[in-house]
N, C-alpha and C. Protein backbone atom coordinates (compact mmCIF):
# COMPACT_ATOMS: atom_id res chain seq x y z
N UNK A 1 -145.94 178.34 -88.31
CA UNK A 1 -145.96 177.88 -89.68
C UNK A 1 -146.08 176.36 -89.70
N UNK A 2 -146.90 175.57 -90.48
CA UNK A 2 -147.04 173.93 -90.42
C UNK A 2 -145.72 173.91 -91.37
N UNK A 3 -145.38 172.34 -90.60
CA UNK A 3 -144.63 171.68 -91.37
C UNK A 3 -144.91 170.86 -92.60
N UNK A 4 -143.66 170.65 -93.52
CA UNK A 4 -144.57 169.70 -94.33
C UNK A 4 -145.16 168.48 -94.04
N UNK A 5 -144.59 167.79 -92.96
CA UNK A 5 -145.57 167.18 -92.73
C UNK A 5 -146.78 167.10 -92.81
N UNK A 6 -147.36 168.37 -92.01
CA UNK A 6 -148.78 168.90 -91.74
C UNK A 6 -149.45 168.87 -92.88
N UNK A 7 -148.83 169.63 -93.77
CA UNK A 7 -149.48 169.94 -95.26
C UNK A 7 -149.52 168.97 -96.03
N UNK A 8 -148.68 168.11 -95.73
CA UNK A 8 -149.06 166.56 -96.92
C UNK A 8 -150.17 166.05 -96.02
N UNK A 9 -150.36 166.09 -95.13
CA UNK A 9 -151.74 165.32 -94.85
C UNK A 9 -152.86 166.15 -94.99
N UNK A 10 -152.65 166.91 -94.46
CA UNK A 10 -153.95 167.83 -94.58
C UNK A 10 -154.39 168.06 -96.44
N UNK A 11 -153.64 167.91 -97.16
CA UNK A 11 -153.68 167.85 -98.41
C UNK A 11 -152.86 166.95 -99.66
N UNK A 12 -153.68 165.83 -100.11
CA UNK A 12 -152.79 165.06 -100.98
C UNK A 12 -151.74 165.77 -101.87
N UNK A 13 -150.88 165.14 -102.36
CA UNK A 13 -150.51 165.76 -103.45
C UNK A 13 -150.99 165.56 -104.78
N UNK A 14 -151.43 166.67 -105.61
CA UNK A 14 -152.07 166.11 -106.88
C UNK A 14 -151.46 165.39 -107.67
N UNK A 15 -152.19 164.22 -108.98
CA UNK A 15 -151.15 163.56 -109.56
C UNK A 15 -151.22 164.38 -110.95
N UNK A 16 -150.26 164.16 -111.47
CA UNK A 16 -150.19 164.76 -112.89
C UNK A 16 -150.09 163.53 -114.15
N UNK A 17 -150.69 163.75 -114.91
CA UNK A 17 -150.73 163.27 -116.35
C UNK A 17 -150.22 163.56 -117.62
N UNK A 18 -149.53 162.87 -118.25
CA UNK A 18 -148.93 163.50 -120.04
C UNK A 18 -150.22 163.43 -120.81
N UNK A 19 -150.02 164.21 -121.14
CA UNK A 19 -151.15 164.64 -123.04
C UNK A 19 -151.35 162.55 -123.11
N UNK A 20 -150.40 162.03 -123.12
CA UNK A 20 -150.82 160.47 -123.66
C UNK A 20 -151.50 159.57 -122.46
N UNK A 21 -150.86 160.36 -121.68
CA UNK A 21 -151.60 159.31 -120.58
C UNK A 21 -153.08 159.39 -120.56
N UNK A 22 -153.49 160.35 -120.56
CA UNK A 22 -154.90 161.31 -120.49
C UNK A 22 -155.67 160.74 -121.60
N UNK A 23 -154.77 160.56 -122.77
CA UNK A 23 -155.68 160.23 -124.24
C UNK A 23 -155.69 159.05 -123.86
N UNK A 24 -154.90 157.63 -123.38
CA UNK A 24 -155.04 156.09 -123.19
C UNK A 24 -156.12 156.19 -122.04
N UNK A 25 -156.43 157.15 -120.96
CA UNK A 25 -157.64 156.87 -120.23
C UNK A 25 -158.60 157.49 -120.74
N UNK A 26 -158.96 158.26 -121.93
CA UNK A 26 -159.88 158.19 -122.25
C UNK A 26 -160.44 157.54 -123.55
N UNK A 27 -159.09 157.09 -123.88
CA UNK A 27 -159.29 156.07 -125.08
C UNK A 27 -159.51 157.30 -126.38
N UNK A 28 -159.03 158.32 -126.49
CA UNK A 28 -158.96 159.37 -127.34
C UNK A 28 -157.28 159.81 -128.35
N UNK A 29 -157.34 160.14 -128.98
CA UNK A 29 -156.36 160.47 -129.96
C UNK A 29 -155.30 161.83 -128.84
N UNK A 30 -154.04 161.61 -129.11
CA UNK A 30 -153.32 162.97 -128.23
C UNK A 30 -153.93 164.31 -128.92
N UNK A 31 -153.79 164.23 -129.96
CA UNK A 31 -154.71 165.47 -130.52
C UNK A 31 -156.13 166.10 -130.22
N UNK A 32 -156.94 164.85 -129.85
CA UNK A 32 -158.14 165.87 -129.27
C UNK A 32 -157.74 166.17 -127.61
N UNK A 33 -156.85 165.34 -127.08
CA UNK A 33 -156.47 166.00 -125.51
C UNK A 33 -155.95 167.20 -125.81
N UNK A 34 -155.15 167.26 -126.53
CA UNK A 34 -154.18 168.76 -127.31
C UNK A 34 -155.38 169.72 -127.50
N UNK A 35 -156.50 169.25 -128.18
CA UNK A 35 -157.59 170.05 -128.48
C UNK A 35 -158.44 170.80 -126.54
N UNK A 36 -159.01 169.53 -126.24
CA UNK A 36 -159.45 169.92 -124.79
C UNK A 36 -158.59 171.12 -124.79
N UNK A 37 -157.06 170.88 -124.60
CA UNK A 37 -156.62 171.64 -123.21
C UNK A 37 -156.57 172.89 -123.98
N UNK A 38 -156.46 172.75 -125.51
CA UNK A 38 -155.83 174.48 -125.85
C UNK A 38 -157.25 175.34 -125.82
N UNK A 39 -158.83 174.24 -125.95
CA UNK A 39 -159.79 175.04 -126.37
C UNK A 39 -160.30 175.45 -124.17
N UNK A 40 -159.47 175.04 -123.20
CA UNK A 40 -159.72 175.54 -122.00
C UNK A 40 -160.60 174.53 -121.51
N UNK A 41 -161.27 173.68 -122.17
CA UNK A 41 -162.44 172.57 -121.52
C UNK A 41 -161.45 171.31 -120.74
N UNK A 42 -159.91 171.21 -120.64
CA UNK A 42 -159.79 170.46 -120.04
C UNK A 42 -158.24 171.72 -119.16
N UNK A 43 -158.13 171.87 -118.11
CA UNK A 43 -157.20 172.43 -117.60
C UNK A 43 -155.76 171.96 -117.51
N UNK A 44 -155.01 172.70 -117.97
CA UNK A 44 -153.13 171.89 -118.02
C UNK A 44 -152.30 172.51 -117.02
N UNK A 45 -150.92 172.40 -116.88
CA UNK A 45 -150.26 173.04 -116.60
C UNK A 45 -148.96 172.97 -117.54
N UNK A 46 -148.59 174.31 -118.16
CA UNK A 46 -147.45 173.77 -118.68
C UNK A 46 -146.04 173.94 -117.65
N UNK A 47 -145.34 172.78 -118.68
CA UNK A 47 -143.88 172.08 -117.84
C UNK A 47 -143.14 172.49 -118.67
N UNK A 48 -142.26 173.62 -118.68
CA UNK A 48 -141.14 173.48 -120.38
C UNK A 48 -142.25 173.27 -121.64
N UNK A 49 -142.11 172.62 -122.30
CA UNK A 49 -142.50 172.37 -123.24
C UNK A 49 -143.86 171.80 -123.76
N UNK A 50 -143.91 171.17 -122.65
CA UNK A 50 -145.13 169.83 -122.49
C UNK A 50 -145.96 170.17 -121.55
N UNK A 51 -147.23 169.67 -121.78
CA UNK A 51 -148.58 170.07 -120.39
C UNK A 51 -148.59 168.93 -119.87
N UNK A 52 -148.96 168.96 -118.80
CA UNK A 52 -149.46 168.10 -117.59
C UNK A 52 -150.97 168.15 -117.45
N UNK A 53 -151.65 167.40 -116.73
CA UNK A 53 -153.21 167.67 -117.21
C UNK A 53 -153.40 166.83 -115.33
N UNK A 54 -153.31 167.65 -114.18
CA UNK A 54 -154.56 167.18 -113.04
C UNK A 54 -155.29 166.11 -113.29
N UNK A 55 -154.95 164.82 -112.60
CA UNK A 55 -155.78 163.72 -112.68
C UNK A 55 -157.14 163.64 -112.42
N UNK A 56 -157.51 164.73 -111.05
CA UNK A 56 -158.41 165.14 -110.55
C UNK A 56 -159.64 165.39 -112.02
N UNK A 57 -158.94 166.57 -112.30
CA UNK A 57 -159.73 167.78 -114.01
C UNK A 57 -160.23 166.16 -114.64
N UNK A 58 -159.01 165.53 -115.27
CA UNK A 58 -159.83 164.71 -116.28
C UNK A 58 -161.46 163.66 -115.49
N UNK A 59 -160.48 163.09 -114.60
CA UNK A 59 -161.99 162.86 -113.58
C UNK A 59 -163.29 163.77 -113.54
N UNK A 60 -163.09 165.03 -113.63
CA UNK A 60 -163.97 165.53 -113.34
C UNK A 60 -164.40 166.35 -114.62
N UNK A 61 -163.79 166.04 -115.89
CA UNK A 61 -164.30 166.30 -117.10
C UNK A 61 -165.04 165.09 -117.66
N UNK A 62 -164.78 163.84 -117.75
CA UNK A 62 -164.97 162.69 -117.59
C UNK A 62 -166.38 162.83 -116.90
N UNK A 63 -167.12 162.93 -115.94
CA UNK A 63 -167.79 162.55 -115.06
C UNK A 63 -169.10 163.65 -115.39
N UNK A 64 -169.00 164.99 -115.89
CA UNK A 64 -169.28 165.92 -116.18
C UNK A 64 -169.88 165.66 -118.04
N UNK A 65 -169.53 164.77 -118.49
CA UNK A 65 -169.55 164.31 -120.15
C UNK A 65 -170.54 163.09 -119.98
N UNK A 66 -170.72 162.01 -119.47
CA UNK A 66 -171.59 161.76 -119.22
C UNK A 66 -172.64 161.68 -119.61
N UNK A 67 -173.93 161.07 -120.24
CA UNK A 67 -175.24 161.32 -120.48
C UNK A 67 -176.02 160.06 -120.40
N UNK A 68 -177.04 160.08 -120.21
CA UNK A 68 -178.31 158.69 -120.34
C UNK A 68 -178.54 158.64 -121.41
N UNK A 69 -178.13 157.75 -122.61
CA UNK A 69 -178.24 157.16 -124.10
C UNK A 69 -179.55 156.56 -123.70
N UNK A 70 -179.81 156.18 -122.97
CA UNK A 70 -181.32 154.88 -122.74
C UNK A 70 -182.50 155.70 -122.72
């Protein structure tokens, strides 16, 4: 069986985000993050009460949104 050691390297640990943190990096209202996560386009986890939102997901919702205006 690996130790944890093993497993923290071999795999970061993910970071987690609040509903506000998520809306100040994308410069969005908590309500449309509230929106993302309940309509499934942004992935959460709930904690008790409150979601957490994968730093990774928003990166990669973020990056995925994207378009050439020019």
């Amino acid at each position: 069986m690996a130790s944890s050691q093993e497993r923290s390297e071999s795999r970061p640990d993910p970071k987690f985000l609040t509903i506000a943190e998520v809306a100040t990096m994308m410069r969005v209202s908590k309500m449309t993050v509230y929106r993302l996560v309940h309509s499934g386009e942004l992935p959460a986890v709930r904690v008790g009460r409150s979601f957490r939102v994968p730093e990774s997901d928003v990166d990669d919702y973020l990056r995925k949104s994207f378009y050439n205006a020019g």
